[in-house]
Structures are given as C-alpha cells and as structure tokens.
N, C-alpha and C. Protein backbone atom coordinates (compact mmCIF):
# COMPACT_ATOMS: atom_id res chain seq x y z
N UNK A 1 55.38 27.21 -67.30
CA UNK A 1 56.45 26.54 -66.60
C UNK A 1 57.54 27.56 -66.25
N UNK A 2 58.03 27.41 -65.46
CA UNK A 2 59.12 28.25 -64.30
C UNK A 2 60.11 27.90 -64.68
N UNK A 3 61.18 28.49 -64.98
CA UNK A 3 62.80 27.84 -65.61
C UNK A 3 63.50 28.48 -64.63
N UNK A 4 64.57 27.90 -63.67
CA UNK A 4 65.00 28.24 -62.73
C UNK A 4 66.22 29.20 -63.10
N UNK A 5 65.94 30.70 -62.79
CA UNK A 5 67.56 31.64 -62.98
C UNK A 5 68.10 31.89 -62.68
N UNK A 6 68.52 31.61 -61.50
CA UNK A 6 69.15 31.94 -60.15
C UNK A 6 68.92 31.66 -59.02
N UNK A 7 69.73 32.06 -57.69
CA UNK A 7 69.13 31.92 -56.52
C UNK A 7 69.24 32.90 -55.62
N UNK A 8 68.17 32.41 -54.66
CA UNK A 8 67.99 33.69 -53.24
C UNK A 8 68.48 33.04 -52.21
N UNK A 9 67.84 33.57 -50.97
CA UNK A 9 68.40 33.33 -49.44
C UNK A 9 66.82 33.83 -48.73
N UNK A 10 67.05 33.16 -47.77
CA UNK A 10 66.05 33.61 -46.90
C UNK A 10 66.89 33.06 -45.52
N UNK A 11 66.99 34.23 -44.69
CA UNK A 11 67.84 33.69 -43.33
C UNK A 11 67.34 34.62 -41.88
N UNK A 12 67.32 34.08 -40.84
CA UNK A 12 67.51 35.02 -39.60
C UNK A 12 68.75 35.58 -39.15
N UNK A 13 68.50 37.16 -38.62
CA UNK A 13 69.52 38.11 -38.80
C UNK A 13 70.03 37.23 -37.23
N UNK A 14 71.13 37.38 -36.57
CA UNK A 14 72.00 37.59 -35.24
C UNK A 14 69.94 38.08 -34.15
N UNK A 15 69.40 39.44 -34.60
CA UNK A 15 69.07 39.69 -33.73
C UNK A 15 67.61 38.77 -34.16
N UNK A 16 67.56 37.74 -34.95
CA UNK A 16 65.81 37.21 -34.64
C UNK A 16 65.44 37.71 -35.67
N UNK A 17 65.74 38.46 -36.42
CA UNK A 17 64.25 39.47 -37.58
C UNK A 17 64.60 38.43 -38.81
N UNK A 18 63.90 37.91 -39.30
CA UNK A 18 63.75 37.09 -40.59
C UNK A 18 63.99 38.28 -41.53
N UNK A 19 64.32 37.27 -42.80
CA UNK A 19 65.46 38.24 -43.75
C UNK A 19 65.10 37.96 -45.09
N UNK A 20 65.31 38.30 -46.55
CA UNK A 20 65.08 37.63 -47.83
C UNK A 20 65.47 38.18 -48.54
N UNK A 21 66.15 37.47 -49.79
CA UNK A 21 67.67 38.54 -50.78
C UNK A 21 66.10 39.36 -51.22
N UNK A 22 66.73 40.80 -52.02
CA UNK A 22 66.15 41.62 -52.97
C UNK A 22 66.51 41.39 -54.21
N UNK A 23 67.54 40.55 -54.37
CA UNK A 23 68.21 39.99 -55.72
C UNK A 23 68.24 38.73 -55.85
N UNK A 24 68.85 38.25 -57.20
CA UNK A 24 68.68 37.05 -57.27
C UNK A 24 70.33 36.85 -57.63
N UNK A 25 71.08 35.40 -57.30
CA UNK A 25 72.28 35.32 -57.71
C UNK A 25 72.45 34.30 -58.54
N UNK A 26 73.82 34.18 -59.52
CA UNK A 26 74.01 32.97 -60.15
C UNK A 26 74.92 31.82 -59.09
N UNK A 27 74.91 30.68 -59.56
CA UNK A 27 75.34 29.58 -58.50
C UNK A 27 76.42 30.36 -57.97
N UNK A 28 77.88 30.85 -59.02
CA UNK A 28 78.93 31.28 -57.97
C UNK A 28 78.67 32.27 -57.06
N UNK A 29 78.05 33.37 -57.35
CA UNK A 29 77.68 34.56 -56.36
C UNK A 29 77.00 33.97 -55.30
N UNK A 30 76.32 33.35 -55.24
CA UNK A 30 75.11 32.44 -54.54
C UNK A 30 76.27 31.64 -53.26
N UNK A 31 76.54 31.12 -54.09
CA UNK A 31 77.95 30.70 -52.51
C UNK A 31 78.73 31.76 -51.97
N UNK A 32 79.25 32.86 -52.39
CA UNK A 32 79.50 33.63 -51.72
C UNK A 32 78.75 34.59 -50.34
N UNK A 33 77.55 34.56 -51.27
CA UNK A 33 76.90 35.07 -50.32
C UNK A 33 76.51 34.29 -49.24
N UNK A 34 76.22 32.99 -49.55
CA UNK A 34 76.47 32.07 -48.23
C UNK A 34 77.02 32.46 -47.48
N UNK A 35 78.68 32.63 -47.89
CA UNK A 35 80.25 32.26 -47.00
C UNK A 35 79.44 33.49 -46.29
N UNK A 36 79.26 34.72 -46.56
CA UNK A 36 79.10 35.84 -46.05
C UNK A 36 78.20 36.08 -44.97
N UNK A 37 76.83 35.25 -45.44
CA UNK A 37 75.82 35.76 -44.41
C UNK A 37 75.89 34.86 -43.17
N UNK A 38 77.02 33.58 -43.34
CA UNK A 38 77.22 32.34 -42.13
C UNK A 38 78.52 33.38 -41.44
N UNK A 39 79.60 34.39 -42.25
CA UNK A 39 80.45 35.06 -41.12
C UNK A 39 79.57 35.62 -40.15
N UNK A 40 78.49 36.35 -40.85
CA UNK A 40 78.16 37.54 -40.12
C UNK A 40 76.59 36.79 -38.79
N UNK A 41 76.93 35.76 -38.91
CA UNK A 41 76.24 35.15 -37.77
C UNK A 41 74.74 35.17 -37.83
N UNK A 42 74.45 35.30 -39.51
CA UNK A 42 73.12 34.56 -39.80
C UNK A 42 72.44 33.18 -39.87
N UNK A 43 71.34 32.67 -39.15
CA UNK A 43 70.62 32.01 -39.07
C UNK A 43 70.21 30.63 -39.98
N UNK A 44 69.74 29.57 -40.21
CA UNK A 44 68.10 29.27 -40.90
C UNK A 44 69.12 29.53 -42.55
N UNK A 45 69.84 29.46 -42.66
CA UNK A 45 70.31 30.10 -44.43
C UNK A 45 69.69 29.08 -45.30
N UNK A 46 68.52 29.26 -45.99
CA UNK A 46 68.26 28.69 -46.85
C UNK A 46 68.31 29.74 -48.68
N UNK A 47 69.04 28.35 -49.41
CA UNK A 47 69.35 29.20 -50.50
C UNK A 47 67.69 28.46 -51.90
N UNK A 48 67.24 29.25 -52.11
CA UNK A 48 66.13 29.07 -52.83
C UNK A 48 66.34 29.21 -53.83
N UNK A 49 66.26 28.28 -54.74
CA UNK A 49 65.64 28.05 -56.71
C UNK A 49 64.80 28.98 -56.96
N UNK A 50 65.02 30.62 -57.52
CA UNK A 50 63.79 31.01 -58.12
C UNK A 50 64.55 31.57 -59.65
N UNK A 51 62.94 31.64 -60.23
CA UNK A 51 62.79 32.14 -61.51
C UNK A 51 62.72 33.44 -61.74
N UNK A 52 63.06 34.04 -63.23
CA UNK A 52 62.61 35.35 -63.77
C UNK A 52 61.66 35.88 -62.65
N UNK A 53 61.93 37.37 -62.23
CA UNK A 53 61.05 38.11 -61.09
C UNK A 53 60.74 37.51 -59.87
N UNK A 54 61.04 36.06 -59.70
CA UNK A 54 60.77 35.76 -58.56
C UNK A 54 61.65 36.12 -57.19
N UNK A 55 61.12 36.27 -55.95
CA UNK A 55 62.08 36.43 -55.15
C UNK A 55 61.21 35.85 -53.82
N UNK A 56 62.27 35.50 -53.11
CA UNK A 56 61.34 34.51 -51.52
C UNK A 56 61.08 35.62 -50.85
N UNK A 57 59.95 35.40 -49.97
CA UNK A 57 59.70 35.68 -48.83
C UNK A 57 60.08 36.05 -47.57
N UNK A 58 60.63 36.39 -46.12
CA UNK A 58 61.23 36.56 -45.80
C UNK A 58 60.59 35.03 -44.97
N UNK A 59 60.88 34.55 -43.68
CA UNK A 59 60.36 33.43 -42.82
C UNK A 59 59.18 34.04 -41.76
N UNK A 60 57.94 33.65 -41.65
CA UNK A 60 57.76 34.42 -40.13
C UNK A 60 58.05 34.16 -38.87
C-alpha cells in the first residue's frame, strides 16, 4: 500500500511542451508552487498525490 507524501504537478509550459515536478512538495509548498506556475502562464496544472519515490509523468 502507497501512503501519500506529498505532491507534484504536471502542467503545459506557455510554449505547448508538457511538463512534470522532479520533486515532490508538502501541501504548503505545493500551493505555492501553484501560485507560481499559474503567474508564469502555465497550462493543464494538475497537482498529483504521490508517494515515497514517486513522481508523475509529464502529459503527452
């Protein structure tokens, strides 16, 4: 079983190229990086539930 430790992002950049954190954040960091990647005129922001080592995908 998977115990959820954080979260990611998976978003489209301004220019189209699908995107996916390399890290994982806790809930507060996790909204920040929201606020951040919606200034900078990213896409699709989905924030993903992953576990220990896990990390998303980017979108194709």
């Amino acid at each position: 079983m998977t115990t959820t430790t954080g979260f990611a992002f998976t978003w489209t950049d301004p220019d189209g190229t699908p995107r996916a954190s390399a890290v994982s954040y806790d809930e507060k960091s996790a909204d920040r990086r929201q606020t951040e990647l919606e200034d900078a005129g990213a896409r699709d922001i989905e924030m993903v539930p992953v576990g220990y080592g896990e990390l998303p995908q980017p979108k194709a």
